[in-house]
N, C-alpha and C. Protein backbone atom coordinates (compact mmCIF):
# COMPACT_ATOMS: atom_id res chain seq x y z
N UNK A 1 -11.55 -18.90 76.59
CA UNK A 1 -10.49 -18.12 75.96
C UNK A 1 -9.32 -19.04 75.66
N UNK A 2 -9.01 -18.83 74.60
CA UNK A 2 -7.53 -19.92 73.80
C UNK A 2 -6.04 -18.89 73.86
N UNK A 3 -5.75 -19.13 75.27
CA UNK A 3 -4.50 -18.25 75.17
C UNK A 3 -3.36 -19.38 75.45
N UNK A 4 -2.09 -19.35 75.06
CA UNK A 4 -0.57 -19.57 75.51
C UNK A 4 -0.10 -19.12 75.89
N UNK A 5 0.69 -18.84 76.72
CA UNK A 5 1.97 -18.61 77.30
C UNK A 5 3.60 -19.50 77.30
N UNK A 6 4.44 -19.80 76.89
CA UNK A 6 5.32 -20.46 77.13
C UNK A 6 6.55 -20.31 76.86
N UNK A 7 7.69 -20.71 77.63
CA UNK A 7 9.25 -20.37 77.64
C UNK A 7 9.34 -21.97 77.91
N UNK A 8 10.79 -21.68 76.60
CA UNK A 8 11.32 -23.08 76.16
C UNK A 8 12.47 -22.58 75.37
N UNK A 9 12.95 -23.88 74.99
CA UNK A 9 14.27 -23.91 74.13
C UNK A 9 14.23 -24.47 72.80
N UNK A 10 14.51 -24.10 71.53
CA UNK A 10 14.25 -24.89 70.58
C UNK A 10 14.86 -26.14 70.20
N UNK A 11 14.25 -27.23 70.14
CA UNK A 11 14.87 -28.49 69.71
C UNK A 11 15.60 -28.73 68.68
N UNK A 12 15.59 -27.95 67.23
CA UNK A 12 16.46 -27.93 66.04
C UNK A 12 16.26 -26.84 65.28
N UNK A 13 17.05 -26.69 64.83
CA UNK A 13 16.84 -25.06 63.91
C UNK A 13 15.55 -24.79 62.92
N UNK A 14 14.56 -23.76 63.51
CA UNK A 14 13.40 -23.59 62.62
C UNK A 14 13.46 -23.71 61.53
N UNK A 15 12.31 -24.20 60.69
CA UNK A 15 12.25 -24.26 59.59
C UNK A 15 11.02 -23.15 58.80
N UNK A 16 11.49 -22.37 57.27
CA UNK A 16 10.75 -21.78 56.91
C UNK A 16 10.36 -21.99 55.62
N UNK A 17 9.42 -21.93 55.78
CA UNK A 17 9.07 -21.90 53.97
C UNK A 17 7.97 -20.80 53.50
N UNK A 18 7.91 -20.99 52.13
CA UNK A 18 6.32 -19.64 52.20
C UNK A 18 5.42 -20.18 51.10
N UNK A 19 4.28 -19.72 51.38
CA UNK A 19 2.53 -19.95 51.07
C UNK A 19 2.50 -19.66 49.46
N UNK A 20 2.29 -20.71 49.24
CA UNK A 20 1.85 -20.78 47.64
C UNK A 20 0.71 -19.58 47.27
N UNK A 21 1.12 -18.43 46.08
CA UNK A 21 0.17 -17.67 46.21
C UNK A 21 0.39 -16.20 46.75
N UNK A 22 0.54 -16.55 47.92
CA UNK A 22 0.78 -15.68 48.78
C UNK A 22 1.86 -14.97 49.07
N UNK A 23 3.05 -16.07 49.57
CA UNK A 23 4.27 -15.76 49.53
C UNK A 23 4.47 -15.73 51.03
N UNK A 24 3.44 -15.95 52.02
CA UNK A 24 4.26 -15.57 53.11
C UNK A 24 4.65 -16.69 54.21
N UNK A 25 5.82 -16.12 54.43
CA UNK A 25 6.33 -17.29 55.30
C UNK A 25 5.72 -17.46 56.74
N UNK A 26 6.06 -18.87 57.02
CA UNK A 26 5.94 -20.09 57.80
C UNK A 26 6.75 -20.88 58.17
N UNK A 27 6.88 -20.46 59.34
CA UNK A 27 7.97 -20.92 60.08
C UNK A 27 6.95 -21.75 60.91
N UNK A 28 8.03 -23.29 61.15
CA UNK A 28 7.71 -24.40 62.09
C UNK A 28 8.98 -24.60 62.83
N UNK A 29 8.83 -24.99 64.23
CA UNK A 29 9.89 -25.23 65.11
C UNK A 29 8.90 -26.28 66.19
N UNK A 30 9.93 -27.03 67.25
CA UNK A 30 9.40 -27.44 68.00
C UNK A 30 10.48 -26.99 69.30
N UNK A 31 9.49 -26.84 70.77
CA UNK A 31 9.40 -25.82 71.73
C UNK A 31 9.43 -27.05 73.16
N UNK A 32 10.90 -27.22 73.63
CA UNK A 32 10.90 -28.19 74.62
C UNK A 32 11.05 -27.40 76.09
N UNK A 33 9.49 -27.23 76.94
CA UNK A 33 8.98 -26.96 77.83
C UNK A 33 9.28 -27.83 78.93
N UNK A 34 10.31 -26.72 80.17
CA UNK A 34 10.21 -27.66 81.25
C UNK A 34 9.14 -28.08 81.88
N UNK A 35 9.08 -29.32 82.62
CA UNK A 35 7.67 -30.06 83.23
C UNK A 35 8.00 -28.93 84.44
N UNK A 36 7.03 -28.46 85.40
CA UNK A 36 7.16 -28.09 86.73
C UNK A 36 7.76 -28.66 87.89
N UNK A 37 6.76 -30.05 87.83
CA UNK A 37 7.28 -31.25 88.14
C UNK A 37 8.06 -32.12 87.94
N UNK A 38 8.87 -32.74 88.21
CA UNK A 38 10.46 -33.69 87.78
C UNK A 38 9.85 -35.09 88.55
N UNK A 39 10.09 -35.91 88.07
CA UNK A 39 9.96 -37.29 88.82
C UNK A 39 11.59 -37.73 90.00
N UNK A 40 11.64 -37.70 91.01
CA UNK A 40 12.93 -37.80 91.51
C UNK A 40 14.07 -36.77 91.28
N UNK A 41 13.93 -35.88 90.72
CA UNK A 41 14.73 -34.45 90.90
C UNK A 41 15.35 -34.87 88.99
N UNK A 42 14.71 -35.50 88.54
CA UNK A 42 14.94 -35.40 86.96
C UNK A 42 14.38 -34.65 86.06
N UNK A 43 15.22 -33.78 85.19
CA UNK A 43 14.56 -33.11 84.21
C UNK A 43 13.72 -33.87 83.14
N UNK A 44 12.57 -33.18 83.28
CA UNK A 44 11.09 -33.53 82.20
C UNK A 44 10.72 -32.31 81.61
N UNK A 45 10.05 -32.67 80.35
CA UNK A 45 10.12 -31.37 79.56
C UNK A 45 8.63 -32.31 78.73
N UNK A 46 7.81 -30.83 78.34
CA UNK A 46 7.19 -31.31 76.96
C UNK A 46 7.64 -30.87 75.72
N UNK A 47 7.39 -31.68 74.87
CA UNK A 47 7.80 -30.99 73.21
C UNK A 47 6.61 -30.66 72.29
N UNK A 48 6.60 -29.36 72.25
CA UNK A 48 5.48 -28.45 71.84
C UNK A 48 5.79 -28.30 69.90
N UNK A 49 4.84 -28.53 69.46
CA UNK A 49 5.13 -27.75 67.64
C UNK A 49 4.44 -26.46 67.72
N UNK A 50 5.25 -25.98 67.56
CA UNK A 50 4.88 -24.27 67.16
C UNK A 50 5.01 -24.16 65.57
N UNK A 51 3.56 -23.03 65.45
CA UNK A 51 3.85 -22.51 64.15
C UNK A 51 3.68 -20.98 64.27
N UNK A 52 4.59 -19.78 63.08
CA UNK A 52 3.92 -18.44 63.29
C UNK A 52 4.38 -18.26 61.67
N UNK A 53 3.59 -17.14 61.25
CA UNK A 53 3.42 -16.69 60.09
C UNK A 53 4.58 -15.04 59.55
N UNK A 54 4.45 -14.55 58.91
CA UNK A 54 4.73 -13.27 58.06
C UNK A 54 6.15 -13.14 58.51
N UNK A 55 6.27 -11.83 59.23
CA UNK A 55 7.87 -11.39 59.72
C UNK A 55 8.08 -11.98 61.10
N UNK A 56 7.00 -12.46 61.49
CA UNK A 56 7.56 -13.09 62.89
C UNK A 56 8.57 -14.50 62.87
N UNK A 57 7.64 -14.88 61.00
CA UNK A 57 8.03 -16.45 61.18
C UNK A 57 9.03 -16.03 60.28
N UNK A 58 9.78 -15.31 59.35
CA UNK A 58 10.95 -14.78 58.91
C UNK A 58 12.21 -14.29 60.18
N UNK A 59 11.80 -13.84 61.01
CA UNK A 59 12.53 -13.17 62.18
C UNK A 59 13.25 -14.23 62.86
N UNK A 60 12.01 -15.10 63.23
CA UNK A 60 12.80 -16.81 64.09
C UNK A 60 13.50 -17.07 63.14
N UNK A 61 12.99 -17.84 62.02
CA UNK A 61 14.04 -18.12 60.97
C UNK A 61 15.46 -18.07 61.06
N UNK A 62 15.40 -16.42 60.71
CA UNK A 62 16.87 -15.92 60.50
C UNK A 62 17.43 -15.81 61.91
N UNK A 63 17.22 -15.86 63.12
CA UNK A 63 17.79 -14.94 64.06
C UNK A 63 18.05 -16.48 65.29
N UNK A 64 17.22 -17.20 65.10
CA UNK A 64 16.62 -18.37 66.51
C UNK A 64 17.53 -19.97 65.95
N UNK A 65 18.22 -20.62 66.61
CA UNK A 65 18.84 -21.75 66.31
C UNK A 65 18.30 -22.34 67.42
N UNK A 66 19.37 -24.01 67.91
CA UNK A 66 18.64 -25.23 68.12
C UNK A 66 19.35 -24.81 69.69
N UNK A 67 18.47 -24.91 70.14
CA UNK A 67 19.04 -24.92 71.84
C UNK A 67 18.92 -23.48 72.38
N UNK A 68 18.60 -22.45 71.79
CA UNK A 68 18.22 -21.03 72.52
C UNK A 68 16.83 -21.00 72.58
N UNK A 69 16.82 -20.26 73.63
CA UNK A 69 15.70 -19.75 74.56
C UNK A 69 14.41 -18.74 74.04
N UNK A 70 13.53 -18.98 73.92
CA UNK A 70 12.25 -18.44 73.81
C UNK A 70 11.05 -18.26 74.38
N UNK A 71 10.41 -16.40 74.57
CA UNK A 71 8.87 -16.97 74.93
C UNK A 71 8.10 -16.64 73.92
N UNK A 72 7.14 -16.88 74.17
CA UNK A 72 6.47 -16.92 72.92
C UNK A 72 4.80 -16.31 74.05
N UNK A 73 3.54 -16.32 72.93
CA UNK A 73 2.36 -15.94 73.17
C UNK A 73 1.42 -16.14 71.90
N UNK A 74 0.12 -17.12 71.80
CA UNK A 74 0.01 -17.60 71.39
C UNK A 74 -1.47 -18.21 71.44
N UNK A 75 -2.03 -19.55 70.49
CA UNK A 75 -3.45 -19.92 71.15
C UNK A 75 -3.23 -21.33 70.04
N UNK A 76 -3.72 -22.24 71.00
CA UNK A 76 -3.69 -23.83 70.69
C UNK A 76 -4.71 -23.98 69.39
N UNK A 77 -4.39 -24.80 68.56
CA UNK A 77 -5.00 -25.23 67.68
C UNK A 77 -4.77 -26.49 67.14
N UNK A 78 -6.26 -27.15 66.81
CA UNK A 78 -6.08 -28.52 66.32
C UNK A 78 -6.60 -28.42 65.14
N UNK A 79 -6.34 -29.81 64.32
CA UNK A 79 -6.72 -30.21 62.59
C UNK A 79 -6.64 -31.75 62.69
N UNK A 80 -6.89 -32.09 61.47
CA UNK A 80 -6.98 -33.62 61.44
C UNK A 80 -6.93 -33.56 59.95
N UNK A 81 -6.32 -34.42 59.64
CA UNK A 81 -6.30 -34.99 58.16
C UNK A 81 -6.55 -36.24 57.66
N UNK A 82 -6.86 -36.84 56.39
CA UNK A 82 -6.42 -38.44 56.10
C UNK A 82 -5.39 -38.46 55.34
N UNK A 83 -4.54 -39.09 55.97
CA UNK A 83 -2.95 -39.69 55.41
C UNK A 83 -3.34 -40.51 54.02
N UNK A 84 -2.25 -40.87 53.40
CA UNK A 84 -1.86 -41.56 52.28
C UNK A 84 -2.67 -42.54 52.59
N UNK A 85 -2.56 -43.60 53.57
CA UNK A 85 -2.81 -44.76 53.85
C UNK A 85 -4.08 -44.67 54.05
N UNK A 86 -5.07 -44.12 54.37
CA UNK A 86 -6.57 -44.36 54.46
C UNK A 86 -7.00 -43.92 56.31
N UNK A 87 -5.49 -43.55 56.90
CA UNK A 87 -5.99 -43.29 58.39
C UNK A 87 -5.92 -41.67 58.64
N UNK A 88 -6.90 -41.78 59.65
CA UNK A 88 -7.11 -40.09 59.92
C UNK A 88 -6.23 -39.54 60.86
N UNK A 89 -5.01 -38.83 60.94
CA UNK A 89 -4.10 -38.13 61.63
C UNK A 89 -4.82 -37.14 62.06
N UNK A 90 -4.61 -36.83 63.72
CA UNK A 90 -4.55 -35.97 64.15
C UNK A 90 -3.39 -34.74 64.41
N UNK A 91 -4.04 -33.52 64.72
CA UNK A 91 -2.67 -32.66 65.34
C UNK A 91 -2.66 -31.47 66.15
N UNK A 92 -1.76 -31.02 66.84
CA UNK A 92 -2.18 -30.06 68.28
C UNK A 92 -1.16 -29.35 67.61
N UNK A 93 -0.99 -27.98 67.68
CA UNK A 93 0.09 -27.08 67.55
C UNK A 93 -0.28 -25.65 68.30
N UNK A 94 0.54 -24.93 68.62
CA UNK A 94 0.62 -23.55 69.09
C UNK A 94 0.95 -22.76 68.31
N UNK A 95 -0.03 -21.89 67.70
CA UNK A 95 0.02 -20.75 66.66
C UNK A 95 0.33 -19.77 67.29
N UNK A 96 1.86 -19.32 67.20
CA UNK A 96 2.78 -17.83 67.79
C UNK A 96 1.96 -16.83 67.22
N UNK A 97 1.58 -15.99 68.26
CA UNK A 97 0.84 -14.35 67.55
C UNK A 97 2.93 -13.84 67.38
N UNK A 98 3.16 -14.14 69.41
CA UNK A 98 4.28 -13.32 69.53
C UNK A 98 5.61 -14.00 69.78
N UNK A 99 6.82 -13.90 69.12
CA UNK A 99 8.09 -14.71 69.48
C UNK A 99 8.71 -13.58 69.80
N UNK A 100 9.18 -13.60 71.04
CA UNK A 100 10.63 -12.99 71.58
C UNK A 100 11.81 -13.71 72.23
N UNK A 101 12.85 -13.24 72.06
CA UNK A 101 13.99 -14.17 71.70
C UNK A 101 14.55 -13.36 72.99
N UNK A 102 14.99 -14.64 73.70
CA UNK A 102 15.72 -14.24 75.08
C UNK A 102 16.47 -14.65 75.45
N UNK A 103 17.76 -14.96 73.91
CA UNK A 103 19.19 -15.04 73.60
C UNK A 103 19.50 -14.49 72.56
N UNK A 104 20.35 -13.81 72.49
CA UNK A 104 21.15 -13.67 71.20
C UNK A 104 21.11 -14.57 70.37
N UNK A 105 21.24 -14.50 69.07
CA UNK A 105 21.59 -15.74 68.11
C UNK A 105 22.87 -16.28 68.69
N UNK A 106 24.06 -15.54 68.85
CA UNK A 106 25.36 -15.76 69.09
C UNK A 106 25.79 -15.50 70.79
N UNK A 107 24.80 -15.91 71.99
CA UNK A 107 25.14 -15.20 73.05
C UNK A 107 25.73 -16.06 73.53
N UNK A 108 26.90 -15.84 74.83
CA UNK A 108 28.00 -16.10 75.45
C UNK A 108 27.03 -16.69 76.65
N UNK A 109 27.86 -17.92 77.62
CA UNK A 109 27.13 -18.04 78.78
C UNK A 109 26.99 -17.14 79.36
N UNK A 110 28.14 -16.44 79.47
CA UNK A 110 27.95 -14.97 79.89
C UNK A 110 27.10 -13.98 80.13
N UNK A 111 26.14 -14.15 78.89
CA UNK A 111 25.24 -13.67 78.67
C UNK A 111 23.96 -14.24 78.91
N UNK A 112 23.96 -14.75 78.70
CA UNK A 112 22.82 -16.28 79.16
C UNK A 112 22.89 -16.67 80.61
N UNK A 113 23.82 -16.31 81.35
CA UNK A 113 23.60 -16.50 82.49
C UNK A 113 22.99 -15.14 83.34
N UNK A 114 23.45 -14.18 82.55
CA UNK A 114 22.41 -12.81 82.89
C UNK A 114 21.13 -12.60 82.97
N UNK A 115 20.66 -13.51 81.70
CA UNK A 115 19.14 -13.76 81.75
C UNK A 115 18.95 -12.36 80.96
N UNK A 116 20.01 -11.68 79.88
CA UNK A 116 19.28 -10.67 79.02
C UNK A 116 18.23 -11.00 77.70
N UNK A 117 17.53 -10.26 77.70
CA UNK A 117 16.06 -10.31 77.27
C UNK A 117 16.63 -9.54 75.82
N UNK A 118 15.69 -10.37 75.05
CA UNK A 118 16.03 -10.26 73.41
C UNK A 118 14.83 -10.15 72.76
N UNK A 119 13.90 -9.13 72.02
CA UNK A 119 12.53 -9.26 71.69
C UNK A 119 12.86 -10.00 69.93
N UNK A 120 11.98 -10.09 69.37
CA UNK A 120 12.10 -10.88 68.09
C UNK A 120 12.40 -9.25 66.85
N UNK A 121 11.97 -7.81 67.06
CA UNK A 121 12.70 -6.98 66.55
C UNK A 121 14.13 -6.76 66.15
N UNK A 122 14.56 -6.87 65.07
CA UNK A 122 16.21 -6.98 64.91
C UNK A 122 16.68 -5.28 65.42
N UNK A 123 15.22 -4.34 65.06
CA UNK A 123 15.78 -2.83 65.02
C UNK A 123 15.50 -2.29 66.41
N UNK A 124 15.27 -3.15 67.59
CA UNK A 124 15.34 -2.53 68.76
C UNK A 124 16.19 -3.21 69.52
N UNK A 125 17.00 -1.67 70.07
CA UNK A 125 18.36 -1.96 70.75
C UNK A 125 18.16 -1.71 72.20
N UNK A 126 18.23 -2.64 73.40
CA UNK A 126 18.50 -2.56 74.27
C UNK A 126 19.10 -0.81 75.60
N UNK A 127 18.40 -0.66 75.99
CA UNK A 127 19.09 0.49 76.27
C UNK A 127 19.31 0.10 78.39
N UNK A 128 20.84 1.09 78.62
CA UNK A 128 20.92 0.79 80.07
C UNK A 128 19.98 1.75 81.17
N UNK A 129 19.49 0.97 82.02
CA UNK A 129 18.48 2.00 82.88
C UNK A 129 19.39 3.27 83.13
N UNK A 130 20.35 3.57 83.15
CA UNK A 130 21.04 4.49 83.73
C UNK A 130 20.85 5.77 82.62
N UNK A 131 20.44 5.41 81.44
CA UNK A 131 20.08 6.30 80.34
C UNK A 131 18.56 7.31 80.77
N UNK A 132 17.94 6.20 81.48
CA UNK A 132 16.82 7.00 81.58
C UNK A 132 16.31 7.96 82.65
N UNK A 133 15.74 9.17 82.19
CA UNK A 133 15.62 10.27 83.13
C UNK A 133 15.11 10.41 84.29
N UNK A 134 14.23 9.45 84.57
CA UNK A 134 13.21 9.54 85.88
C UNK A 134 13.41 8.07 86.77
């Protein structure tokens, strides 16, 4: 089974473009994953390329900048190409089914230090447990 899981921060502001033909967008970002492990109590991280497609990859786009927080859900995929030059490039990426955003575009440490949860929906609003009946 080819599943992902991962929470990270984005390294620079996604990029989108869209499918000849088609029209639909494609969004690329890259996804810097803390290591578990630290060598000597130092932060280590991997740097992941993510890709996702349609309104998900429109949603990051518009909503996700360079240094906020994301999880995502997902399944690894590789390709290979030949470059200009005559050599065969490889490549690993993580194809997002799901991006949820677990900062505001604009959130305060304040907020970020709360740890409030942000799904990649612009039209669902947060509601306080105290709203609910049971």
């Amino acid at each position: 089974m080819n599943s992902v899981s991962l929470v990270g921060r984005l390294t620079k502001n996604p990029e989108l473009k869209f499918a000849q033909g088609t029209g639909t967008g494609v969004c690329t970002f890259t996804l810097a994953v803390n290591k578990r492990f630290k060598r000597e109590g130092e932060p280590d991280a991997d740097f992941i390329n993510i890709v996702c497609f349609g309104k998900t990859a429109e949603a990051t786009a518009n909503y996700m900048t360079k240094g906020k927080l994301v999880s995502l859900v997902g399944s690894i995929s590789t390709r290979n190409y030949e470059a200009k030059d005559g050599t065969r490039k490889y490549v690993t990426e993580v194809i997002a089914n799901e991006v949820n955003f677990l900062e505001k575009a604009g959130a305060t440490d304040e907020q970020k230090s709360r740890g409030s949860e942000y799904t990649s929906n612009p039209d669902i609003e947060p509601i306080d447990d105290g709203d609910i009946p049971f």
